[in-house]
C-alpha atoms as a PDB file:
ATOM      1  CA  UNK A   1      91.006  78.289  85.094  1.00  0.00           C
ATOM      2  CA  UNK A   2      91.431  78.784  81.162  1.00  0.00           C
ATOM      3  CA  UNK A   3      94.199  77.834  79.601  1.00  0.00           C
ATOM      4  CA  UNK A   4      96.322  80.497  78.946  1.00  0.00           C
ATOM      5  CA  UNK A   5      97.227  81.388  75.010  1.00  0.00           C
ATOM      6  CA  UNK A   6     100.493  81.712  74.044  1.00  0.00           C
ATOM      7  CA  UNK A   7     100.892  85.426  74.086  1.00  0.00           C
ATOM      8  CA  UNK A   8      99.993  85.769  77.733  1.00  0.00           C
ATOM      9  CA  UNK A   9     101.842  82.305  78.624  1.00  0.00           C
ATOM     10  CA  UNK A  10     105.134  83.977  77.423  1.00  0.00           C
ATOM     11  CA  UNK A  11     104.197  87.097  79.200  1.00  0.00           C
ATOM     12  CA  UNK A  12     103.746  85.567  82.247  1.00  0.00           C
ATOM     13  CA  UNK A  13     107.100  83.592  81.880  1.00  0.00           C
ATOM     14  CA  UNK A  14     109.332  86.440  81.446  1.00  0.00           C
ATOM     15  CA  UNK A  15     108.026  88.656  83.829  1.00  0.00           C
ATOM     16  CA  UNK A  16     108.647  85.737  86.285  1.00  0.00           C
ATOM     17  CA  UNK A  17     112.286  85.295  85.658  1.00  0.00           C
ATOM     18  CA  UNK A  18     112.429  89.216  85.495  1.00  0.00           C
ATOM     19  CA  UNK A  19     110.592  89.238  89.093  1.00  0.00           C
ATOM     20  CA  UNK A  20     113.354  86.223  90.281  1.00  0.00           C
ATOM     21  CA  UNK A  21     116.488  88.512  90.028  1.00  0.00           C
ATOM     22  CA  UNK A  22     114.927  91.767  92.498  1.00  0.00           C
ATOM     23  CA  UNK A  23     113.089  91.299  96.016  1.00  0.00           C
ATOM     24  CA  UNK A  24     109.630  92.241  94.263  1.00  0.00           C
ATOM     25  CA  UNK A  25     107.452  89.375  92.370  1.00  0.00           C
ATOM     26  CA  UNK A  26     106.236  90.823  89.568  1.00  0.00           C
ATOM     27  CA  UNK A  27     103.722  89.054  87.254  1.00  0.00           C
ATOM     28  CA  UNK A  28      99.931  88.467  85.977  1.00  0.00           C
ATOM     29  CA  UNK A  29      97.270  86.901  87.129  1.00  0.00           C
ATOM     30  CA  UNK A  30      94.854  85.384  84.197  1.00  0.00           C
ATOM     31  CA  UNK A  31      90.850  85.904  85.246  1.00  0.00           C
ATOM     32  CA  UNK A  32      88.459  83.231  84.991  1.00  0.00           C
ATOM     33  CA  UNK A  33      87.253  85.156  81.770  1.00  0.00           C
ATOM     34  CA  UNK A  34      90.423  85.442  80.368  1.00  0.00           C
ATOM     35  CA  UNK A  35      91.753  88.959  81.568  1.00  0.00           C
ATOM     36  CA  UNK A  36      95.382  89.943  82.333  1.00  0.00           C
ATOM     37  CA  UNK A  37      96.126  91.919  85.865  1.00  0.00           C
ATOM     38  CA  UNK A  38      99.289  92.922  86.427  1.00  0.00           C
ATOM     39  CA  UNK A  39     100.424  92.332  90.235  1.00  0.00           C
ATOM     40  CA  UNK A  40     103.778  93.797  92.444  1.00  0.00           C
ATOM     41  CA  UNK A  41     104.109  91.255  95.097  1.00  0.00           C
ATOM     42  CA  UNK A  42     106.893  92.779  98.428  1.00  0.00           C
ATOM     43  CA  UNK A  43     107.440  91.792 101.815  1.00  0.00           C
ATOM     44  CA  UNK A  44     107.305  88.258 103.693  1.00  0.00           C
ATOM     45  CA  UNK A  45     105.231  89.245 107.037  1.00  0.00           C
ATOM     46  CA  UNK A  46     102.363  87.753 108.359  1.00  0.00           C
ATOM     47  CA  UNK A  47      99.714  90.360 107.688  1.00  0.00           C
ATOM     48  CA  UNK A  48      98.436  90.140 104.279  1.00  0.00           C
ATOM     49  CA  UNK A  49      97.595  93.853 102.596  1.00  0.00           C
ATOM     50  CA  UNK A  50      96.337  93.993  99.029  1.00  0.00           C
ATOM     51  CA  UNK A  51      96.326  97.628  96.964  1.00  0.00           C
ATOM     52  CA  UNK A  52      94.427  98.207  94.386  1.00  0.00           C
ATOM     53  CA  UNK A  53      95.829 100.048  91.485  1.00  0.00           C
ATOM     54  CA  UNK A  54      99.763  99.302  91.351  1.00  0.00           C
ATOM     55  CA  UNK A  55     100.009 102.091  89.089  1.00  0.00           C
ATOM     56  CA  UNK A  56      99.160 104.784  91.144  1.00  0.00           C
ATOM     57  CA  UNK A  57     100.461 103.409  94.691  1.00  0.00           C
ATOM     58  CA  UNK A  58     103.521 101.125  94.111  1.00  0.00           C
ATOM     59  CA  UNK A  59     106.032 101.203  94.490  1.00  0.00           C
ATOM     60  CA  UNK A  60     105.928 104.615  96.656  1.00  0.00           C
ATOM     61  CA  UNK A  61     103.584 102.398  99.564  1.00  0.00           C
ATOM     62  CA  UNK A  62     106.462  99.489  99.957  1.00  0.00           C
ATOM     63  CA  UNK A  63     107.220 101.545 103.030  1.00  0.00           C
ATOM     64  CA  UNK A  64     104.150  99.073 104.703  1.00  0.00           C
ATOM     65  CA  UNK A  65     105.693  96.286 103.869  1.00  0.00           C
ATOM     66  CA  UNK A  66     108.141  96.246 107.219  1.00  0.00           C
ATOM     67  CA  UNK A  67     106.547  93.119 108.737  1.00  0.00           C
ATOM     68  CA  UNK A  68     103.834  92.560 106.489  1.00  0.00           C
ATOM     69  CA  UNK A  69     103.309  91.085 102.577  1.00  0.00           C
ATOM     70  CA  UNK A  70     102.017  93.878 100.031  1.00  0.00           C
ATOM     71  CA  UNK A  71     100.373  92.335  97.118  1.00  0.00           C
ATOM     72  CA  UNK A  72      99.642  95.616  94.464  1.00  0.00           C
ATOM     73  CA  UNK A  73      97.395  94.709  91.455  1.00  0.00           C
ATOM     74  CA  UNK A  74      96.058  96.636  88.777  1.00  0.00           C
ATOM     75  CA  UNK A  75      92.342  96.634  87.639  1.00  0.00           C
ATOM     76  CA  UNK A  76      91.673  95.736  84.108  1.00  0.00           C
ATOM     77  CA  UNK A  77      92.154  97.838  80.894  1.00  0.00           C
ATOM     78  CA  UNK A  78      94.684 100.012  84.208  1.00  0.00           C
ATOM     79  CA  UNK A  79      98.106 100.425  84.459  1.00  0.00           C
ATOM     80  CA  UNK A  80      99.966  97.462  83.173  1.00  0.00           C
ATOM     81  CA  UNK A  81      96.890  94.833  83.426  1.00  0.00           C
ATOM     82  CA  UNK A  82      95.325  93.833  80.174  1.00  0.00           C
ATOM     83  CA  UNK A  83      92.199  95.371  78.296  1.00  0.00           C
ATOM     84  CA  UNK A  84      89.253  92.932  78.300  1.00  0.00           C
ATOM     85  CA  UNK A  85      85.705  93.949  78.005  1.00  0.00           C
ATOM     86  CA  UNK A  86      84.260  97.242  79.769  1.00  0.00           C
ATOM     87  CA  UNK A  87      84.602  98.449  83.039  1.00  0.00           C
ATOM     88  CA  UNK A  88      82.058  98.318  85.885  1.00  0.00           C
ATOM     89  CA  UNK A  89      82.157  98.077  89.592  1.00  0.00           C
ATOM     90  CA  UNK A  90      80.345  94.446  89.825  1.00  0.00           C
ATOM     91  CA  UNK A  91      83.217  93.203  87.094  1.00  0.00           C
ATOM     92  CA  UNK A  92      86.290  95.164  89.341  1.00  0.00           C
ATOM     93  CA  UNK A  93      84.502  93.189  92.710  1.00  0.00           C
ATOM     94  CA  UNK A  94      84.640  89.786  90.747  1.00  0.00           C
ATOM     95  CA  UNK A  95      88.459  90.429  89.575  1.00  0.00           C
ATOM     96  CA  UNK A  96      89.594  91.833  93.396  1.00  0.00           C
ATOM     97  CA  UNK A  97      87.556  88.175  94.763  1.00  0.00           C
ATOM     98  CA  UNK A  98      89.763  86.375  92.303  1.00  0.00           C
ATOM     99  CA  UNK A  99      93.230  87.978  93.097  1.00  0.00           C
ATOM    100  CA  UNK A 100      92.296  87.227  96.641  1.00  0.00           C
ATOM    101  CA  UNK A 101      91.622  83.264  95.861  1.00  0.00           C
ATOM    102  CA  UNK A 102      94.666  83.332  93.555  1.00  0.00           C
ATOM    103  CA  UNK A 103      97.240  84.143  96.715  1.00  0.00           C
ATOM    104  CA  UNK A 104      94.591  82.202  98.877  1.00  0.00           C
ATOM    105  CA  UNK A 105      94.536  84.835 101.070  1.00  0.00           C
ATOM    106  CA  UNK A 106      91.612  84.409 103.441  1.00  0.00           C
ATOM    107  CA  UNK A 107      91.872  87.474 106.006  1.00  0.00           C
ATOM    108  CA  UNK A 108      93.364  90.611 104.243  1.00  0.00           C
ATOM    109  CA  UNK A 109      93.709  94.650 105.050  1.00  0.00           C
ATOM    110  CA  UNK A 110      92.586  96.799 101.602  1.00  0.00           C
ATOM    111  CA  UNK A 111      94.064  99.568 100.773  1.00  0.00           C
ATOM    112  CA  UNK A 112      92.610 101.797  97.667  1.00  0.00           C
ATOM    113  CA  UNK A 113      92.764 105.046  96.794  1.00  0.00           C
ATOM    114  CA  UNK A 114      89.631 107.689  95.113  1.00  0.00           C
ATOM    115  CA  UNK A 115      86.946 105.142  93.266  1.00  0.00           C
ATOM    116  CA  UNK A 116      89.365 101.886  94.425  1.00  0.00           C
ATOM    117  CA  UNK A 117      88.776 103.214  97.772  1.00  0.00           C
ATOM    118  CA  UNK A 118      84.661 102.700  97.256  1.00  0.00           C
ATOM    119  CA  UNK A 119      85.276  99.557  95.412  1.00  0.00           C
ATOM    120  CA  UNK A 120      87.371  98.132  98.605  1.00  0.00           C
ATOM    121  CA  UNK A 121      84.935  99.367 100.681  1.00  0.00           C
ATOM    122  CA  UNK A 122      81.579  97.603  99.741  1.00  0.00           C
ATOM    123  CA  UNK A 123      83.882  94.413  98.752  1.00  0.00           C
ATOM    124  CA  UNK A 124      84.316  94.501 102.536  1.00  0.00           C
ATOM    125  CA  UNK A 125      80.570  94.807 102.981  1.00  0.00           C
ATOM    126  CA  UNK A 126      79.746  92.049 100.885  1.00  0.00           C
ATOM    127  CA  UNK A 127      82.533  89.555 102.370  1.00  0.00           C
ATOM    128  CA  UNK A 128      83.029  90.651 106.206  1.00  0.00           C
ATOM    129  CA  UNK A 129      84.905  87.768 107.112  1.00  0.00           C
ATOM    130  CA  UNK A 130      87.569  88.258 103.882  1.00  0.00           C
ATOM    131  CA  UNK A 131      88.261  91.840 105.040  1.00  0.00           C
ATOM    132  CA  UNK A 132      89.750  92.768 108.935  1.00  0.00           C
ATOM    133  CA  UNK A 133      91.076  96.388 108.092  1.00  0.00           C
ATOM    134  CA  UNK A 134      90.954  99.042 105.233  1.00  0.00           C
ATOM    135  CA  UNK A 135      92.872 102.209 104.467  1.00  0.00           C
ATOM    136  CA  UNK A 136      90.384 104.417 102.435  1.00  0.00           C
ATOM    137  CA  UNK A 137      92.468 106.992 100.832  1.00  0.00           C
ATOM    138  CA  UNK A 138      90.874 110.183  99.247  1.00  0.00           C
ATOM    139  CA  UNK A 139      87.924 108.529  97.971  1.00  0.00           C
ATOM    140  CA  UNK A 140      85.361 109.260  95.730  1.00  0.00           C
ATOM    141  CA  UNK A 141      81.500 110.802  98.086  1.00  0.00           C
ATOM    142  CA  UNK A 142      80.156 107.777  99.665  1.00  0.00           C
ATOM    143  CA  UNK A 143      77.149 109.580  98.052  1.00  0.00           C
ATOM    144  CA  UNK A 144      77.528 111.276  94.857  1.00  0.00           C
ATOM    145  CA  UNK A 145      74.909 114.137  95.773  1.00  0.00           C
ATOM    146  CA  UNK A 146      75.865 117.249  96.586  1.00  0.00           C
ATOM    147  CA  UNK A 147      79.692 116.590  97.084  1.00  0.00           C
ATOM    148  CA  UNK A 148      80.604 115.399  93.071  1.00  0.00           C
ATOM    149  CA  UNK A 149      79.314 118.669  91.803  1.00  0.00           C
ATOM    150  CA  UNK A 150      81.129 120.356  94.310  1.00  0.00           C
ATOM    151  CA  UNK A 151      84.496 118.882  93.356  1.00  0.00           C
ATOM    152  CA  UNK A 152      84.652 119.021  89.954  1.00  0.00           C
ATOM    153  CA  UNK A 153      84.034 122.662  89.910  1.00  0.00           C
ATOM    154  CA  UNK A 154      86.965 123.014  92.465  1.00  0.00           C
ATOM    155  CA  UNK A 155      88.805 120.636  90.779  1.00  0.00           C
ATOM    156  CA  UNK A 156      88.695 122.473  87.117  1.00  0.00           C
ATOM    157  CA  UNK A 157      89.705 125.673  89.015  1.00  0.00           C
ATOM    158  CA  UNK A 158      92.912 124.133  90.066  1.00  0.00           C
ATOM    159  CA  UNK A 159      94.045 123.113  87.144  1.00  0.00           C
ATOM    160  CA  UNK A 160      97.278 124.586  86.507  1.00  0.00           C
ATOM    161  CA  UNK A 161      96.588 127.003  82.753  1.00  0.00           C
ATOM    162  CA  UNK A 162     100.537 126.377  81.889  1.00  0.00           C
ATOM    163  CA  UNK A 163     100.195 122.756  82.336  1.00  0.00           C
ATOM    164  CA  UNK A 164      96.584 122.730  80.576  1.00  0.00           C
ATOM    165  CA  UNK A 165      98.509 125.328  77.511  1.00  0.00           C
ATOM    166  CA  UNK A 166     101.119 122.835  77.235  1.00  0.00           C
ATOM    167  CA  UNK A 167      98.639 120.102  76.192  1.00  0.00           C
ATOM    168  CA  UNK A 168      96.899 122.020  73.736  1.00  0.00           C
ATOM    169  CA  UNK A 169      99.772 122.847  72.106  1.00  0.00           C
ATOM    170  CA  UNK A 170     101.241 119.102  72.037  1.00  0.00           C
ATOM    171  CA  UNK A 171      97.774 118.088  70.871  1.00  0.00           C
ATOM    172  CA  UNK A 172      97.894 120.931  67.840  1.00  0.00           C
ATOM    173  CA  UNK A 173     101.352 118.888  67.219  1.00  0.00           C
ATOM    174  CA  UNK A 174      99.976 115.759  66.754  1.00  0.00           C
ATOM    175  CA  UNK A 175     102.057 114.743  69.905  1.00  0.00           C
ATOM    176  CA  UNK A 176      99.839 111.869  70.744  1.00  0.00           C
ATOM    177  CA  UNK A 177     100.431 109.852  67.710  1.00  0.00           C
ATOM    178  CA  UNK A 178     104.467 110.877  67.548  1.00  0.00           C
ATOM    179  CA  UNK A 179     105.641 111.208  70.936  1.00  0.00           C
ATOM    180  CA  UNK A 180     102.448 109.318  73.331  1.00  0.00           C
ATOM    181  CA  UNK A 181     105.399 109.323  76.195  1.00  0.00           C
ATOM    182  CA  UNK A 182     105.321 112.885  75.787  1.00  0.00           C
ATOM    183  CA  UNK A 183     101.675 113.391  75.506  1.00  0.00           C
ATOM    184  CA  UNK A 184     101.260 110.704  78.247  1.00  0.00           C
ATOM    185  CA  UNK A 185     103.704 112.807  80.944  1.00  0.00           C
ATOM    186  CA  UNK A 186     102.112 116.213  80.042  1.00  0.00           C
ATOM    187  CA  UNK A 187      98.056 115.005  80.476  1.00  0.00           C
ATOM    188  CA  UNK A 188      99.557 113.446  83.467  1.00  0.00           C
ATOM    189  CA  UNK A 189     100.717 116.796  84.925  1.00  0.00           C
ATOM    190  CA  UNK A 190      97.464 118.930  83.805  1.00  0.00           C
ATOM    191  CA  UNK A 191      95.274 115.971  85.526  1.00  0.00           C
ATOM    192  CA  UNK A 192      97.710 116.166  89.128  1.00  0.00           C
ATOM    193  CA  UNK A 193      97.660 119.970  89.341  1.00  0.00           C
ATOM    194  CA  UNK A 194      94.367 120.000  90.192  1.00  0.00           C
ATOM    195  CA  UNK A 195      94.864 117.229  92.613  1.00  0.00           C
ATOM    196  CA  UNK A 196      97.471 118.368  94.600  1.00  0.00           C
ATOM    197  CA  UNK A 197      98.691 121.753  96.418  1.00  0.00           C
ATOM    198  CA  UNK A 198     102.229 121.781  95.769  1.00  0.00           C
ATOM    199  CA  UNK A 199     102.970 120.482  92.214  1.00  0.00           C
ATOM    200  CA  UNK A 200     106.897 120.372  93.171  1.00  0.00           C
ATOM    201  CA  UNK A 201     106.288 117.541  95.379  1.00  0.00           C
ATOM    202  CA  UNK A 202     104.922 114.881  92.258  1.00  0.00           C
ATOM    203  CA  UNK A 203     109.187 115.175  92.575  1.00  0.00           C
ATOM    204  CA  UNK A 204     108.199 112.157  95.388  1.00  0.00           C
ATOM    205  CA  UNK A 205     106.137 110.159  93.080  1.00  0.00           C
ATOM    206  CA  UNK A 206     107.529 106.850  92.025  1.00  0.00           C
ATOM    207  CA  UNK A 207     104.582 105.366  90.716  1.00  0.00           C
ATOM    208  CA  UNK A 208     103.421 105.375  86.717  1.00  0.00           C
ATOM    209  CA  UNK A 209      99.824 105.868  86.513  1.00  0.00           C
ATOM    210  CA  UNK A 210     100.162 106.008  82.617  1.00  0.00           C
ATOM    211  CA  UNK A 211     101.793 103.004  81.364  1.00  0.00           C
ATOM    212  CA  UNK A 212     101.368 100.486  78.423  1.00  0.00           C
ATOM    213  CA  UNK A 213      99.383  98.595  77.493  1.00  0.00           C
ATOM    214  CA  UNK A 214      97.326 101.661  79.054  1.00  0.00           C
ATOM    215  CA  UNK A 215      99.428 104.834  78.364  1.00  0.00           C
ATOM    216  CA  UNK A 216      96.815 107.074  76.483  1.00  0.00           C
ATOM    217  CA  UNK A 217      95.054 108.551  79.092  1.00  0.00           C
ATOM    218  CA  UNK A 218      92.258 109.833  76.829  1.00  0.00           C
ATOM    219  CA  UNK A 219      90.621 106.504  76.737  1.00  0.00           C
ATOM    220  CA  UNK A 220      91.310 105.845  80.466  1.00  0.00           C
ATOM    221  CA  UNK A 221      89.469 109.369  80.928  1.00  0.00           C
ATOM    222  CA  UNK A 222      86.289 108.368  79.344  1.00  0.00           C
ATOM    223  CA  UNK A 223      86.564 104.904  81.002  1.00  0.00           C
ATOM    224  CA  UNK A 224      86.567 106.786  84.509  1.00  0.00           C
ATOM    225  CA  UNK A 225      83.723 108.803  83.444  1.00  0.00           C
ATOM    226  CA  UNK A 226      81.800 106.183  82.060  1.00  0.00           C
ATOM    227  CA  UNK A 227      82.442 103.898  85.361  1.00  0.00           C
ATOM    228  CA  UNK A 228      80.932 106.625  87.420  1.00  0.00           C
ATOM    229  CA  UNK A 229      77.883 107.185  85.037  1.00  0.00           C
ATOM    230  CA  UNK A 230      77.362 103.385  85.438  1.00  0.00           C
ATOM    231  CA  UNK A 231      76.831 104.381  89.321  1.00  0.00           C
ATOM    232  CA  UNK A 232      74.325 106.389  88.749  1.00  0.00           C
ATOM    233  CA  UNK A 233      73.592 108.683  91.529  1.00  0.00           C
ATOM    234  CA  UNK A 234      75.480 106.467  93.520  1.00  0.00           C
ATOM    235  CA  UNK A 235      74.345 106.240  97.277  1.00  0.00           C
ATOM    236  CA  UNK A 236      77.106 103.425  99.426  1.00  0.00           C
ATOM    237  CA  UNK A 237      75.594 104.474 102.739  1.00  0.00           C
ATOM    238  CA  UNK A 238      74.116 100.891 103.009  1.00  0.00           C
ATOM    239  CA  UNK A 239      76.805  99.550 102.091  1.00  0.00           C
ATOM    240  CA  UNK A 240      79.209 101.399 104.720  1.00  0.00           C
ATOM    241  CA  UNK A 241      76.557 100.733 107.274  1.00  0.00           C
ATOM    242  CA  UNK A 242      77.221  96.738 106.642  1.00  0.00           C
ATOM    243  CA  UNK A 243      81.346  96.546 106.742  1.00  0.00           C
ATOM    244  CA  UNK A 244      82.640  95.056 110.126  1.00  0.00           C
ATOM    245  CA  UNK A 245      86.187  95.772 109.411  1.00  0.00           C
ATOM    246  CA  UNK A 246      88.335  98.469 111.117  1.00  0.00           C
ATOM    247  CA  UNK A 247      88.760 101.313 108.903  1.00  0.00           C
ATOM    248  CA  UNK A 248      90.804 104.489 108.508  1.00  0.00           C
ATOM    249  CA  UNK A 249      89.961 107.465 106.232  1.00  0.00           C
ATOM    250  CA  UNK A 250      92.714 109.430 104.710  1.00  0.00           C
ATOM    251  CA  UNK A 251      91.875 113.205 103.676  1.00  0.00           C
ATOM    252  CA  UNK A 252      94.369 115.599 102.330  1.00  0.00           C
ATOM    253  CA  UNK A 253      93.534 119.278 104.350  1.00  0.00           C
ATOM    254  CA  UNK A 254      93.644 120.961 100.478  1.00  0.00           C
ATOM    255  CA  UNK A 255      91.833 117.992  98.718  1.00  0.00           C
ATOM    256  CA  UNK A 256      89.391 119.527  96.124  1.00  0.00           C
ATOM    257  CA  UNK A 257      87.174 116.859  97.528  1.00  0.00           C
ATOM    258  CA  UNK A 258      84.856 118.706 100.325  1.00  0.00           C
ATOM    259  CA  UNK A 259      85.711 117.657 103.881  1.00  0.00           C
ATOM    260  CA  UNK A 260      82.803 117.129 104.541  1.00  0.00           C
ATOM    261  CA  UNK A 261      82.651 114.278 101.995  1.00  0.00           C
ATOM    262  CA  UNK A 262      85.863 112.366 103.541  1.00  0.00           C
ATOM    263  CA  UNK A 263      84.599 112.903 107.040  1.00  0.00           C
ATOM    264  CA  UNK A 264      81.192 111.324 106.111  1.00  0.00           C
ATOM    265  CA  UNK A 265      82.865 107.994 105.520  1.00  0.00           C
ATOM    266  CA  UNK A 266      84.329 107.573 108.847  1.00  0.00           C
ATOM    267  CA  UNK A 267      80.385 108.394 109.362  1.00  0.00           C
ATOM    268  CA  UNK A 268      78.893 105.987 107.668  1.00  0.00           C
ATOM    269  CA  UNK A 269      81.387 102.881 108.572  1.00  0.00           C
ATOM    270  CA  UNK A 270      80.579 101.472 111.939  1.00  0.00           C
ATOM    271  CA  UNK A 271      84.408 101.158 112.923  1.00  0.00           C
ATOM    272  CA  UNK A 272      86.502 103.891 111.496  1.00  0.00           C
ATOM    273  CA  UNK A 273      88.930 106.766 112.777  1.00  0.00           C
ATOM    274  CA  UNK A 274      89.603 109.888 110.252  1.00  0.00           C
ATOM    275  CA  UNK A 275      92.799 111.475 109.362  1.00  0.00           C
ATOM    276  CA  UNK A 276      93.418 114.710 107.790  1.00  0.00           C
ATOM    277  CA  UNK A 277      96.638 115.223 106.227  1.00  0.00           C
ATOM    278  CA  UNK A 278      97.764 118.983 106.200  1.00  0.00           C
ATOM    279  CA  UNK A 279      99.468 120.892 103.144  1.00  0.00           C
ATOM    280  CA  UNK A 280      98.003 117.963 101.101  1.00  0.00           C
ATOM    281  CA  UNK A 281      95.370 117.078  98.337  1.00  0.00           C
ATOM    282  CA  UNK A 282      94.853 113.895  97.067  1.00  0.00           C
ATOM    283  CA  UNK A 283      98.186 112.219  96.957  1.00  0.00           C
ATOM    284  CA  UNK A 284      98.894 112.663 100.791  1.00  0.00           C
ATOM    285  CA  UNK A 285     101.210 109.479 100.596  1.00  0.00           C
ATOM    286  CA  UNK A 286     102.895 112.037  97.807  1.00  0.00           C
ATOM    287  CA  UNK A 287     102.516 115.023  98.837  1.00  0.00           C
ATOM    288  CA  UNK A 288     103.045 114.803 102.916  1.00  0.00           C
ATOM    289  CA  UNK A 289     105.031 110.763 103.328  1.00  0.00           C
ATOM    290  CA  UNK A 290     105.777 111.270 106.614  1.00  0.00           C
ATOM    291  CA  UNK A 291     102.781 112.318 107.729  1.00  0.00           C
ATOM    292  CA  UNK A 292     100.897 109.780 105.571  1.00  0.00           C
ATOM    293  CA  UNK A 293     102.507 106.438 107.055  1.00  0.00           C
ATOM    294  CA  UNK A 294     102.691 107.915 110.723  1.00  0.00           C
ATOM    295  CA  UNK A 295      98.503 107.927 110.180  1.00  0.00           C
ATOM    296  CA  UNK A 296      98.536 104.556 108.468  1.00  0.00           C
ATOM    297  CA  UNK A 297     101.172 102.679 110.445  1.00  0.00           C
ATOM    298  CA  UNK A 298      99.434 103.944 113.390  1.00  0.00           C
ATOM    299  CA  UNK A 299      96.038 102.389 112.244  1.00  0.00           C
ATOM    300  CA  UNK A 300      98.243  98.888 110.968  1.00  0.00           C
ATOM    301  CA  UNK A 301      99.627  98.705 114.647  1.00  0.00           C
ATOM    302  CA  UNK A 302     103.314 100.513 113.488  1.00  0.00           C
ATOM    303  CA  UNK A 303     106.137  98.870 111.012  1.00  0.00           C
ATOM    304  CA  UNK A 304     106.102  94.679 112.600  1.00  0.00           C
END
């Protein structure tokens, strides 16, 4: 392990004694390369569950963490983890093995949501005896062909035209450079209305997917899209085919995503159930709680 410079050394130190005072750890983890990721540590139980992308899913998942130990991260140049170097799946797999050796957790559940969902999954193919259980929540096609197409095109057409106004006239304002909360918040809201059905129920979310040191979600958009191009015309079926853990795949009924897409993982993975959330997209944990965690505490074995 590098030693760490001084910059990060201090960051780590006060988010430490910030972490001490509450019931949540909250800290960094420096990469073997030199990379920051941000982690939410909650819970004391026995069963170890690690979710990737703290951002997007913490704190509004602590509801697992009756009985069990949550550890949230964030992937590099994400949420509150530190940029360093591009973005591809084979770098994400390294930095999710290294999280799991720096907790020394030997026999975890996954939980990840869209592309994290993917990456969690052939992490579990590639280390069987690492992974018992994962909660795949709205991910991305196992295959990109023909269901990618198919979203997007649903996806744009969902997009709420206030929310998407809104943004061109904060952009014609320059909002990004003098108010990049503001411009942050409305991007935020044109990206979600596509995502989910009801747009009063973001009212739920807890979470900050748009936070320093990554709060412009212009470059995170091209990141995304540039992750997925470095894919290719992704194909995971062999992948699937190869996890032995227990898995359960979460599907929002009004997910731009096609059904059929979400139903072809629990397919394609030789142990999985499927759950479709109705009146939801793809925030179910979001958009329909109670019906989320009844699903996923049902798959865990119930709050322990």
């Amino acid at each position: 392990m590098p030693r760490l410079n001084s910059a990060a050394a201090l960051l780590l130190s006060l988010t430490a004694a910030c972490a001490s005072t509450g019931p949540a750890a909250e800290s960094y983890i420096q990469t073997r390369d030199g990379a920051l990721l941000s982690y939410r540590k909650v819970g004391n139980g026995p069963e170890n569950v690690v979710v990737l992308s703290a951002s997007w899913l913490s704190p509004d998942l602590d509801r697992l963490a009756k009985g069990r130990t949550l550890y949230y991260y964030d992937l590099r140049n994400r949420g509150r983890s530190g940029r360093a170097g591009s973005v591809r799946m084979e770098r994400d797999l390294a930095d999710l093995q290294e999280v799991l050796d720096w907790f020394k957790l030997e026999r975890v559940t996954l939980v990840g949501h869209d592309y994290n969902a993917a990456l969690a999954a052939v992490y579990a193919s590639q280390n069987p005896t690492r992974v018992e259980r994962l909660v795949l929540v709205s991910p991305i096609p196992a295959r990109k062909f023909p269901y990618w197409n198919i979203y997007e095109r649903v996806y744009g057409e969902r997009v709420d035209d206030q929310a998407f106004q809104k943004l061109r006239e904060l952009d014609r304002s320059h909002a990004r450079r003098l108010d990049p909360d503001e411009w942050a918040a409305a991007y935020r809201q044109v990206v979600l209305s596509g995502w989910v059905q009801d747009m009063t129920t973001l009212r739920n979310m807890k979470a900050q997917p748009l936070v320093e040191p990554n709060l412009d979600p212009e470059p995170l958009h091209r990141q995304y899209k540039a992750l997925l191009a470095s894919l290719g015309d992704w194909d995971f079926s062999a992948e699937l085919g190869q996890v032995h853990a227990q898995a359960l795949v979460v599907g929002g009924e009004a997910d731009p995503m096609p059904r059929e897409s979400t139903t072809e993982w629990a397919t394609l993975l030789p142990s999985a159930r499927h759950s479709t959330i109705p009146r939801s997209g793809r925030l179910p944990w979001v958009e329909r709680p109670s019906d989320f965690f009844t699903a996923v505490e049902g798959f865990l074995g119930g709050p322990r």
